[in-house]
PDB file of N, CA and C in Angstrom:
ATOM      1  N   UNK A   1       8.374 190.793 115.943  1.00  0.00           N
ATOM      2  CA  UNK A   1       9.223 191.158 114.842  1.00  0.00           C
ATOM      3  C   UNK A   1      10.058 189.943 114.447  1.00  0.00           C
ATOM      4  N   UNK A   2       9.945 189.496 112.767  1.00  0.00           N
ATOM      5  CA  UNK A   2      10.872 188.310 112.645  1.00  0.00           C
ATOM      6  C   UNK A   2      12.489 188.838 112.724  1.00  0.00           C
ATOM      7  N   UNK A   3      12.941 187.657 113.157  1.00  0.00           N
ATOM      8  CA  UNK A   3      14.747 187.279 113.146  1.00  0.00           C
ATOM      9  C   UNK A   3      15.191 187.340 111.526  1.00  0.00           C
ATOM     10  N   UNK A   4      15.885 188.474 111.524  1.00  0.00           N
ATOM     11  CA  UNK A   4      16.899 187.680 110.285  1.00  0.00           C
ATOM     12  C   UNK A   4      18.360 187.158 110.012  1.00  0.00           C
ATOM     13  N   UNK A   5      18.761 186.618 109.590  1.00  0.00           N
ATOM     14  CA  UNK A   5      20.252 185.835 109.868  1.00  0.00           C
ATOM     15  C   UNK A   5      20.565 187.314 109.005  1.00  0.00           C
ATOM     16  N   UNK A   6      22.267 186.923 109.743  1.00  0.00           N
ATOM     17  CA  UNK A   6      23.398 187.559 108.914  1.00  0.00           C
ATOM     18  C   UNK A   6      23.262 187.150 107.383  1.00  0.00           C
ATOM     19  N   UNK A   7      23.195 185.807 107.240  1.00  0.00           N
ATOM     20  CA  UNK A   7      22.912 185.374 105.735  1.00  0.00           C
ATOM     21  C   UNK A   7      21.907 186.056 104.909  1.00  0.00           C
ATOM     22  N   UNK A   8      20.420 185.948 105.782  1.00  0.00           N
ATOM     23  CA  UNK A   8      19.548 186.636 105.002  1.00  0.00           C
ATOM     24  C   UNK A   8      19.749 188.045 105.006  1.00  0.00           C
ATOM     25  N   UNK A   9      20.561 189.026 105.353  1.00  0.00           N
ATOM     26  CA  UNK A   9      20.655 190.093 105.393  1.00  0.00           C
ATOM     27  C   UNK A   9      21.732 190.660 104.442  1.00  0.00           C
ATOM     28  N   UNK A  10      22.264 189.709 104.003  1.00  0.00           N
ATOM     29  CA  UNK A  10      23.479 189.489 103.155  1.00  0.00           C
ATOM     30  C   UNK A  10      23.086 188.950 101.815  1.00  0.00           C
ATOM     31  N   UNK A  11      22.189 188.408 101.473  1.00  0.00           N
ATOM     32  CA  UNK A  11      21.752 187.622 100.427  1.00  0.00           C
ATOM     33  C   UNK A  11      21.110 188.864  99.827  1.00  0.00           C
ATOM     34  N   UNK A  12      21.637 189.059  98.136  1.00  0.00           N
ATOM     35  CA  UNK A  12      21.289 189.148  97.130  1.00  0.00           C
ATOM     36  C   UNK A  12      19.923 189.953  96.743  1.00  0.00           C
ATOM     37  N   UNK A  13      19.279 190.962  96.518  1.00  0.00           N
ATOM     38  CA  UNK A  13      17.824 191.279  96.202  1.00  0.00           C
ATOM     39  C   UNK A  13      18.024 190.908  94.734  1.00  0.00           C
ATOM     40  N   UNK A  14      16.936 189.985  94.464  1.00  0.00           N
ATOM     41  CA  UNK A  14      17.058 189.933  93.077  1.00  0.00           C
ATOM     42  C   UNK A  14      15.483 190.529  92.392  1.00  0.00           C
ATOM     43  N   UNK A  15      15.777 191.033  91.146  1.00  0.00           N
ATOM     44  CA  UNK A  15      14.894 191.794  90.443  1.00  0.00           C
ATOM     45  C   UNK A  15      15.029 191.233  88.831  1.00  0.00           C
ATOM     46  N   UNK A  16      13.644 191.373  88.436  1.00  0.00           N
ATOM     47  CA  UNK A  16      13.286 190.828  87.085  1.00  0.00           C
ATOM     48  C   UNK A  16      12.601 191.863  86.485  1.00  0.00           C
ATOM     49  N   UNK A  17      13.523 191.975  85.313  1.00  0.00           N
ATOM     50  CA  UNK A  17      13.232 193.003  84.537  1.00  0.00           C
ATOM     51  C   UNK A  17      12.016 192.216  83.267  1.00  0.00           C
ATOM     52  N   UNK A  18      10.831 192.443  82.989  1.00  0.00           N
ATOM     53  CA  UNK A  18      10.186 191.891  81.892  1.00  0.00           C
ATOM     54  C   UNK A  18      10.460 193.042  81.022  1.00  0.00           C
ATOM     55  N   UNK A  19      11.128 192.150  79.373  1.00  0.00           N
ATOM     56  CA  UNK A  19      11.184 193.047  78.778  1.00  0.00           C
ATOM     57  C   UNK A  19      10.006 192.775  77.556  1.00  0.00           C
ATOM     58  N   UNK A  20       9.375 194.376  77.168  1.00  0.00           N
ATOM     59  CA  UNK A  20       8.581 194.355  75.969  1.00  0.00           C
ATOM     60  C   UNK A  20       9.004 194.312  74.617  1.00  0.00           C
ATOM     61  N   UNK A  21       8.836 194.329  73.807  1.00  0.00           N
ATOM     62  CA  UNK A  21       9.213 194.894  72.468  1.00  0.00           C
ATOM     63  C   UNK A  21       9.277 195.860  72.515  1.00  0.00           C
ATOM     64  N   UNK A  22      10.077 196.658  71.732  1.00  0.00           N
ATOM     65  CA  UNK A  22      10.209 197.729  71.672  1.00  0.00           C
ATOM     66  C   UNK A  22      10.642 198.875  72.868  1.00  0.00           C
ATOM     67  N   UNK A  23      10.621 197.997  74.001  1.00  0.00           N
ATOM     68  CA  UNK A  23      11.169 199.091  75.532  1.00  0.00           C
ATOM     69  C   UNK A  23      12.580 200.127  75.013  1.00  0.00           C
ATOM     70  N   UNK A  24      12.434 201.243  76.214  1.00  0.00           N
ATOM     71  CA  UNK A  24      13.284 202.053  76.007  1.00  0.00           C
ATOM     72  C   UNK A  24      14.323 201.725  76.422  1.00  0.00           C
ATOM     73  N   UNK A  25      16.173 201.555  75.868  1.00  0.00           N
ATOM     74  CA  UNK A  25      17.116 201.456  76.331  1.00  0.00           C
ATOM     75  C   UNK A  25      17.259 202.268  77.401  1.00  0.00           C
ATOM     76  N   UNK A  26      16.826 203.370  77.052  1.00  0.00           N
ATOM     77  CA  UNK A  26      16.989 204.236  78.356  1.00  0.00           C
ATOM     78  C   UNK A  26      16.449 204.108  79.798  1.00  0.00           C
ATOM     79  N   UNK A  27      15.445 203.336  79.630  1.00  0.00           N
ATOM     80  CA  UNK A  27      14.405 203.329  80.988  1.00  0.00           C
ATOM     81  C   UNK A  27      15.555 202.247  82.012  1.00  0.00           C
ATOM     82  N   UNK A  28      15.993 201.000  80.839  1.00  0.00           N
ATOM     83  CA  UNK A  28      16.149 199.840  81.696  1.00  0.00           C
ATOM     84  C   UNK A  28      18.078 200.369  81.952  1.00  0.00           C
ATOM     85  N   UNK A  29      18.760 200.911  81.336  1.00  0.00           N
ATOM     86  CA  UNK A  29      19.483 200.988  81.877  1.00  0.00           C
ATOM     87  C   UNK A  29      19.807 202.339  83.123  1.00  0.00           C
ATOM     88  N   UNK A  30      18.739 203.289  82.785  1.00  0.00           N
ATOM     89  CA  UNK A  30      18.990 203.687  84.054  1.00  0.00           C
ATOM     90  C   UNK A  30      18.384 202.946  85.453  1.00  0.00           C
ATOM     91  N   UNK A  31      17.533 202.025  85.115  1.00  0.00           N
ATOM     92  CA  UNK A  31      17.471 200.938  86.264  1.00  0.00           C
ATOM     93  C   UNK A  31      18.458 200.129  86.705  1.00  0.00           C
ATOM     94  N   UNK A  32      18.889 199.895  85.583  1.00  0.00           N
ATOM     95  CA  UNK A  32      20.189 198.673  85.615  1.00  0.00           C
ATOM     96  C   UNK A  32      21.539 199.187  86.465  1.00  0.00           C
ATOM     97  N   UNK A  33      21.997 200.419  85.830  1.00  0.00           N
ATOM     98  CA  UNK A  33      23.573 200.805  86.379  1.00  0.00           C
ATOM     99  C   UNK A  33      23.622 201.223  87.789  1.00  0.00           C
ATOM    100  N   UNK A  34      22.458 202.318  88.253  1.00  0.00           N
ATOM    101  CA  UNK A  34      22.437 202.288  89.508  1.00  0.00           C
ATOM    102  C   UNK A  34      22.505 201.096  90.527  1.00  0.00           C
ATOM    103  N   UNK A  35      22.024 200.312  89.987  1.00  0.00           N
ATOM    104  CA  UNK A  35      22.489 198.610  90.963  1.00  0.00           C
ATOM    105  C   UNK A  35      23.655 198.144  90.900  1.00  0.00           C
ATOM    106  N   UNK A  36      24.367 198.308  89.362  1.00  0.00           N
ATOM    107  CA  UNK A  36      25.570 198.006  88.845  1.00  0.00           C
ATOM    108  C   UNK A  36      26.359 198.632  89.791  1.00  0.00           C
ATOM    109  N   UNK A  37      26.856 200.019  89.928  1.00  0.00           N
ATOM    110  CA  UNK A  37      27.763 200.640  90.738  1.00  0.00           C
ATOM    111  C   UNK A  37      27.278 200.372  92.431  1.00  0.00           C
ATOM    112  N   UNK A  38      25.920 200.371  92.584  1.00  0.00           N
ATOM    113  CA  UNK A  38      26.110 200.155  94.079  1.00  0.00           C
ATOM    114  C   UNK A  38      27.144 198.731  94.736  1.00  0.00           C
ATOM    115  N   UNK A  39      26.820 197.561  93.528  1.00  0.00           N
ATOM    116  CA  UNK A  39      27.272 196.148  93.422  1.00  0.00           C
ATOM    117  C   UNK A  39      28.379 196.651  94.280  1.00  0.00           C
ATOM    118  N   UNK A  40      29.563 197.622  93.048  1.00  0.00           N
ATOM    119  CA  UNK A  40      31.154 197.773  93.346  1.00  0.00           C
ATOM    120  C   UNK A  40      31.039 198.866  94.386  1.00  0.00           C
ATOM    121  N   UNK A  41      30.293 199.748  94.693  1.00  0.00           N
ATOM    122  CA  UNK A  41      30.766 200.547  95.624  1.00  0.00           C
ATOM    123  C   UNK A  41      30.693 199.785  96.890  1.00  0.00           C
ATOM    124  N   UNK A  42      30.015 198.774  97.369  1.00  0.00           N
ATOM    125  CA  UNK A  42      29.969 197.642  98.811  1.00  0.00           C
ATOM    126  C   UNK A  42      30.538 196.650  98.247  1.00  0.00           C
ATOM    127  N   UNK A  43      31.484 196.554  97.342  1.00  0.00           N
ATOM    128  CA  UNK A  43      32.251 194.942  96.898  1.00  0.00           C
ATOM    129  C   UNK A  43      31.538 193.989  97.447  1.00  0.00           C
ATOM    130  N   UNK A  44      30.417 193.985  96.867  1.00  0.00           N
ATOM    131  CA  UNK A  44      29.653 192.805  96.966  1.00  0.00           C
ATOM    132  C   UNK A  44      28.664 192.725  96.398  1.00  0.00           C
ATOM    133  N   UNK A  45      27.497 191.487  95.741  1.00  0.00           N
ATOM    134  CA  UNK A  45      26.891 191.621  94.744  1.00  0.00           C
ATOM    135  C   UNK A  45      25.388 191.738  96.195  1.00  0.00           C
ATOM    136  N   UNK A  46      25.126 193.110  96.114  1.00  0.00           N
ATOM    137  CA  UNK A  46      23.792 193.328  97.029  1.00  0.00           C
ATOM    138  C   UNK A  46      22.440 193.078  95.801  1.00  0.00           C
ATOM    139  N   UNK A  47      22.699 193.550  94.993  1.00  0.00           N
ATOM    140  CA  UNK A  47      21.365 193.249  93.612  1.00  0.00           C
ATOM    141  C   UNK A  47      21.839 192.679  92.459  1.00  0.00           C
ATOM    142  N   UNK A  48      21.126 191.655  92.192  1.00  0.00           N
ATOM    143  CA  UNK A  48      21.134 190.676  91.078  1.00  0.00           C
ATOM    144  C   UNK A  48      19.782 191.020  89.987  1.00  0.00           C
ATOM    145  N   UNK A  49      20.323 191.166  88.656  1.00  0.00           N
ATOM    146  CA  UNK A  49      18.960 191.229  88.522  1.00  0.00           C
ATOM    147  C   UNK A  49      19.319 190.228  86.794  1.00  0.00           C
ATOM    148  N   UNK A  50      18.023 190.367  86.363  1.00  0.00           N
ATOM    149  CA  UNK A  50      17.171 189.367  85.332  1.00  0.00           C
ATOM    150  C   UNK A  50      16.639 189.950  84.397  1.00  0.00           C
ATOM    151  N   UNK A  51      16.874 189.309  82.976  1.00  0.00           N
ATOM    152  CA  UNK A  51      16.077 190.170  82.004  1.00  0.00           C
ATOM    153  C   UNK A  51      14.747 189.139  81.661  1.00  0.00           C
ATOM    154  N   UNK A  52      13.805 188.984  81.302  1.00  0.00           N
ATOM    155  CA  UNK A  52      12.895 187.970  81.151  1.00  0.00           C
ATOM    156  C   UNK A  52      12.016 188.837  79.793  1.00  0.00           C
ATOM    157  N   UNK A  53      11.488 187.809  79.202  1.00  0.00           N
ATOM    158  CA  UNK A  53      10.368 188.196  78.179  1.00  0.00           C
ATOM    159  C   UNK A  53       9.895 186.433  78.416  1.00  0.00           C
ATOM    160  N   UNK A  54       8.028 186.325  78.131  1.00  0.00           N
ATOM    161  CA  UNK A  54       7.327 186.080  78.377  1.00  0.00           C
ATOM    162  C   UNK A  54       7.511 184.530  77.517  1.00  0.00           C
ATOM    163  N   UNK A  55       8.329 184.741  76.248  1.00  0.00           N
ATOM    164  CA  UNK A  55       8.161 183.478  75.724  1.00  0.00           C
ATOM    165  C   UNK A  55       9.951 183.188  76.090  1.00  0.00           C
ATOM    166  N   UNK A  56      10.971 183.611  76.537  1.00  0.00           N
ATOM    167  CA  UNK A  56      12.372 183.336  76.761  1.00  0.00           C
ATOM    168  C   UNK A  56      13.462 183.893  75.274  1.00  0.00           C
ATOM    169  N   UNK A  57      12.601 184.473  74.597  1.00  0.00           N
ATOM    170  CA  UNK A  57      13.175 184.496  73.330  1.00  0.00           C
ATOM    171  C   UNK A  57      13.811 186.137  73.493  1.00  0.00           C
ATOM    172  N   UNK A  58      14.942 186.660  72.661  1.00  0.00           N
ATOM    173  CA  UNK A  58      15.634 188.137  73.273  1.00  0.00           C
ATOM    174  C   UNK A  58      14.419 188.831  72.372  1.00  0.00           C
ATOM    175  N   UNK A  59      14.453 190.148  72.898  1.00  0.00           N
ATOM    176  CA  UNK A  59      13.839 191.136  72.708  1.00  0.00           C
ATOM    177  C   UNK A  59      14.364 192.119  72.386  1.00  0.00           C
ATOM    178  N   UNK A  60      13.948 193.014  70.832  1.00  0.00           N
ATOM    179  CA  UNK A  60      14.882 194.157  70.526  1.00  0.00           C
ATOM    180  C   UNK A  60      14.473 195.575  71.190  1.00  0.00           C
ATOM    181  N   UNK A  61      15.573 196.338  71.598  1.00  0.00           N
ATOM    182  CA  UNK A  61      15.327 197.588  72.081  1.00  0.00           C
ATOM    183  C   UNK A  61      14.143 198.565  70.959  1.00  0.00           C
ATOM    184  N   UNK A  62      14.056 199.753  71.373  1.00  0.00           N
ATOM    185  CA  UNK A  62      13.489 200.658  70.249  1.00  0.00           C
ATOM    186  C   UNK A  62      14.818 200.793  69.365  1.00  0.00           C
ATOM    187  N   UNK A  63      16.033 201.081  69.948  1.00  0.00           N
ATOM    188  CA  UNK A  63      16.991 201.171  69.142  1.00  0.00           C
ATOM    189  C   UNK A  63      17.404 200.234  68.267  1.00  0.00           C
ATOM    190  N   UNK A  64      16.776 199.146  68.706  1.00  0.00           N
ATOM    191  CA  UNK A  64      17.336 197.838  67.723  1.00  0.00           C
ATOM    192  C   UNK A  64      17.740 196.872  68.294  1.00  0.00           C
ATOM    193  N   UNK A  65      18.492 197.398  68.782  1.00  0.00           N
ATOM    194  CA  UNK A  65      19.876 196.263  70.151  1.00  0.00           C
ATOM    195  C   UNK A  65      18.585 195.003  70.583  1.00  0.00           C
ATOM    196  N   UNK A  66      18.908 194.048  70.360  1.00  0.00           N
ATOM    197  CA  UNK A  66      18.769 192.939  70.778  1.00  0.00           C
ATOM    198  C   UNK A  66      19.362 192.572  72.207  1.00  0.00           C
ATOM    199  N   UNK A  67      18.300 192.309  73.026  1.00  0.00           N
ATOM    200  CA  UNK A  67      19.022 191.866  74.991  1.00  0.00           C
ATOM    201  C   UNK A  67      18.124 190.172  74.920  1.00  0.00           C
ATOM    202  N   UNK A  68      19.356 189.746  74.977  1.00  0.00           N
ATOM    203  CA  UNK A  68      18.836 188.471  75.584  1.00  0.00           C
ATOM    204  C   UNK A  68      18.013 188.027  76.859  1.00  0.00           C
ATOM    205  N   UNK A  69      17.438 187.167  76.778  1.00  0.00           N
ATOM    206  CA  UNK A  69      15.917 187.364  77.996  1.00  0.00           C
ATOM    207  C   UNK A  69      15.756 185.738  78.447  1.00  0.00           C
ATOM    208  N   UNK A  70      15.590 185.548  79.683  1.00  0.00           N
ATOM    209  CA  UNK A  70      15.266 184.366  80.161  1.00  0.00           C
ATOM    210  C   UNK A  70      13.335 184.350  80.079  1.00  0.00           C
ATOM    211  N   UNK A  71      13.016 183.078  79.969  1.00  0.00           N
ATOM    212  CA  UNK A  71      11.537 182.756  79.798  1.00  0.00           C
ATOM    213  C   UNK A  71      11.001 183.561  81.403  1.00  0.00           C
ATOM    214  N   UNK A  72      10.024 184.322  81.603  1.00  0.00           N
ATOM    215  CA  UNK A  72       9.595 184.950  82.526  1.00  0.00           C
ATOM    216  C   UNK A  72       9.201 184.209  83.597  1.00  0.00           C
ATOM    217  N   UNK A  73       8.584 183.510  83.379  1.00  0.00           N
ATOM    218  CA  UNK A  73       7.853 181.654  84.508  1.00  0.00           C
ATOM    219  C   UNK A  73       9.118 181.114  85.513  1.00  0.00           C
ATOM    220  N   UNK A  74      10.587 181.094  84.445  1.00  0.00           N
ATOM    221  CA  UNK A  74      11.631 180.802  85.543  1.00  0.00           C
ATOM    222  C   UNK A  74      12.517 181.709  85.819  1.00  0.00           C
ATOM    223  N   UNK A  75      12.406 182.860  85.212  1.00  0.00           N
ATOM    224  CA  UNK A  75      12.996 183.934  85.853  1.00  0.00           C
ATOM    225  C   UNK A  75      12.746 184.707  86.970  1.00  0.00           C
ATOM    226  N   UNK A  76      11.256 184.504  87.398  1.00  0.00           N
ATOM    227  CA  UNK A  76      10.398 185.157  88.375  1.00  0.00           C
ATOM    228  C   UNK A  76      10.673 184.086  89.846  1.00  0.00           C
ATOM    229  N   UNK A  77      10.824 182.979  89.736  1.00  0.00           N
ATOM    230  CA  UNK A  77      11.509 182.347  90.544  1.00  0.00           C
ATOM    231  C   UNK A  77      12.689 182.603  91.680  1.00  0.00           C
ATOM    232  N   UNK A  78      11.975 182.916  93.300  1.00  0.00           N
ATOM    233  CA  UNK A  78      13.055 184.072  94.092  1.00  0.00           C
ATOM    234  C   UNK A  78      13.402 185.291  93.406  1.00  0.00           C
ATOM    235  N   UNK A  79      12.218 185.606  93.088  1.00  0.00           N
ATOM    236  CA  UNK A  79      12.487 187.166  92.503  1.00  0.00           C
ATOM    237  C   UNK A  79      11.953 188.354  93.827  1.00  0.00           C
ATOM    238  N   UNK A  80      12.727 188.975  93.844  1.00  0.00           N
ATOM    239  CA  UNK A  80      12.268 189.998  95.244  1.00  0.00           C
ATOM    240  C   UNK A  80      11.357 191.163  94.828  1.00  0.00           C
ATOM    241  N   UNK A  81      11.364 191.739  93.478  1.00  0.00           N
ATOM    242  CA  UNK A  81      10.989 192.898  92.836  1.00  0.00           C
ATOM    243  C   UNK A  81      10.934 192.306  91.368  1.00  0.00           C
ATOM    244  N   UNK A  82       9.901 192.738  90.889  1.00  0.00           N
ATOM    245  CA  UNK A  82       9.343 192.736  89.444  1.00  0.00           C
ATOM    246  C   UNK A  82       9.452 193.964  88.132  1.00  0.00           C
ATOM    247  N   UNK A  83       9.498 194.362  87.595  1.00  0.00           N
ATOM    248  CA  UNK A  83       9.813 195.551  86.778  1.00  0.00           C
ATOM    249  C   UNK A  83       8.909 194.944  85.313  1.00  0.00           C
ATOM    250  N   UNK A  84       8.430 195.987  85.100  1.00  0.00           N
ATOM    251  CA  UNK A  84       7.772 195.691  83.310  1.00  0.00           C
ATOM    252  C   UNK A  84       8.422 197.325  82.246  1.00  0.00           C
ATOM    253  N   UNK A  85       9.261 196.589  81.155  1.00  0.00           N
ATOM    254  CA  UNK A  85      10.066 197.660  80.485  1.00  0.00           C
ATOM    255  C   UNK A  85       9.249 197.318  79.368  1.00  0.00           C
ATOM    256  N   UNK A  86       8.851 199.296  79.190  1.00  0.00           N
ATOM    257  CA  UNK A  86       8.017 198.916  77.628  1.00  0.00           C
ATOM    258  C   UNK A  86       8.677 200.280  76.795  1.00  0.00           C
ATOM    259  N   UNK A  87       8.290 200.399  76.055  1.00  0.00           N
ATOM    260  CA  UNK A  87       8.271 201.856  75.338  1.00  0.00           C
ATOM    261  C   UNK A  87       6.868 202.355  75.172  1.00  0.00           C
ATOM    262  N   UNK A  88       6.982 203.306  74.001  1.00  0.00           N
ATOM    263  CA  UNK A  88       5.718 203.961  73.600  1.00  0.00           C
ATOM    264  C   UNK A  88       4.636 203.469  72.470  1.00  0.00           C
ATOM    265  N   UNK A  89       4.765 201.893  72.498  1.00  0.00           N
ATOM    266  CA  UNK A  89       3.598 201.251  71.941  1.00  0.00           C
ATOM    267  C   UNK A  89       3.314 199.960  72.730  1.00  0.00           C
ATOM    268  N   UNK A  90       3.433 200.150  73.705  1.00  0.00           N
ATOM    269  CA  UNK A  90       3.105 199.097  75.256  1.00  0.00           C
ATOM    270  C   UNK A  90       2.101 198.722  75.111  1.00  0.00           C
ATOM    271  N   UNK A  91       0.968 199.786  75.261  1.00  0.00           N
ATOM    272  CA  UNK A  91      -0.494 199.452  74.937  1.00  0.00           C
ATOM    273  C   UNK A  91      -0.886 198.437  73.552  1.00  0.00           C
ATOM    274  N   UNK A  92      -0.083 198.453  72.446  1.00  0.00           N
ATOM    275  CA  UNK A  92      -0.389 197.166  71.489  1.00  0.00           C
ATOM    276  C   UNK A  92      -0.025 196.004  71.983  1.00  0.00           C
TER     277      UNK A  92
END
């Protein structure tokens, strides 16, 4: 069984959200806040996470809302967990 330090046990899960066009606000923020409040309920940042789209450019919700997005290639970089946010024209 490997050793893990206090450090590594302490360090950060980070997660990358790829976002699609058109994804549901709803999907990614009920992904999002549940990490958000766990953050403050252990005063400490246990999950970090990442928005990414494929060319780095923001991506608008179905609603419209524009989320800014890091290029996916260096966002995936020490990424612990991956996520793909689409809506209901994913398949185009």
């Amino acid at each position: 069984m490997a050793m893990t330090s206090d450090a590594d046990r302490n360090k950060p899960c980070t997660i990358v959200f790829i976002l699609v066009e058109g994804l549901s606000m709803m999907s990614l923020a009920s992904a999002v806040e549940p990490l958000r409040a766990l953050n403050r309920i252990v005063n400490r940042e246990a999950y970090r996470w990442r928005l990414a789209s494929l060319d780095g450019f923001p991506v608008s919700a179905s609603n419209g809302i524009p989320l800014p997005a890091e290029r996916a290639e260096d966002a995936l970089d020490g990424a612990d967990y991956v996520f793909v946010c689409g809506g209901l024209r994913i398949q185009a």
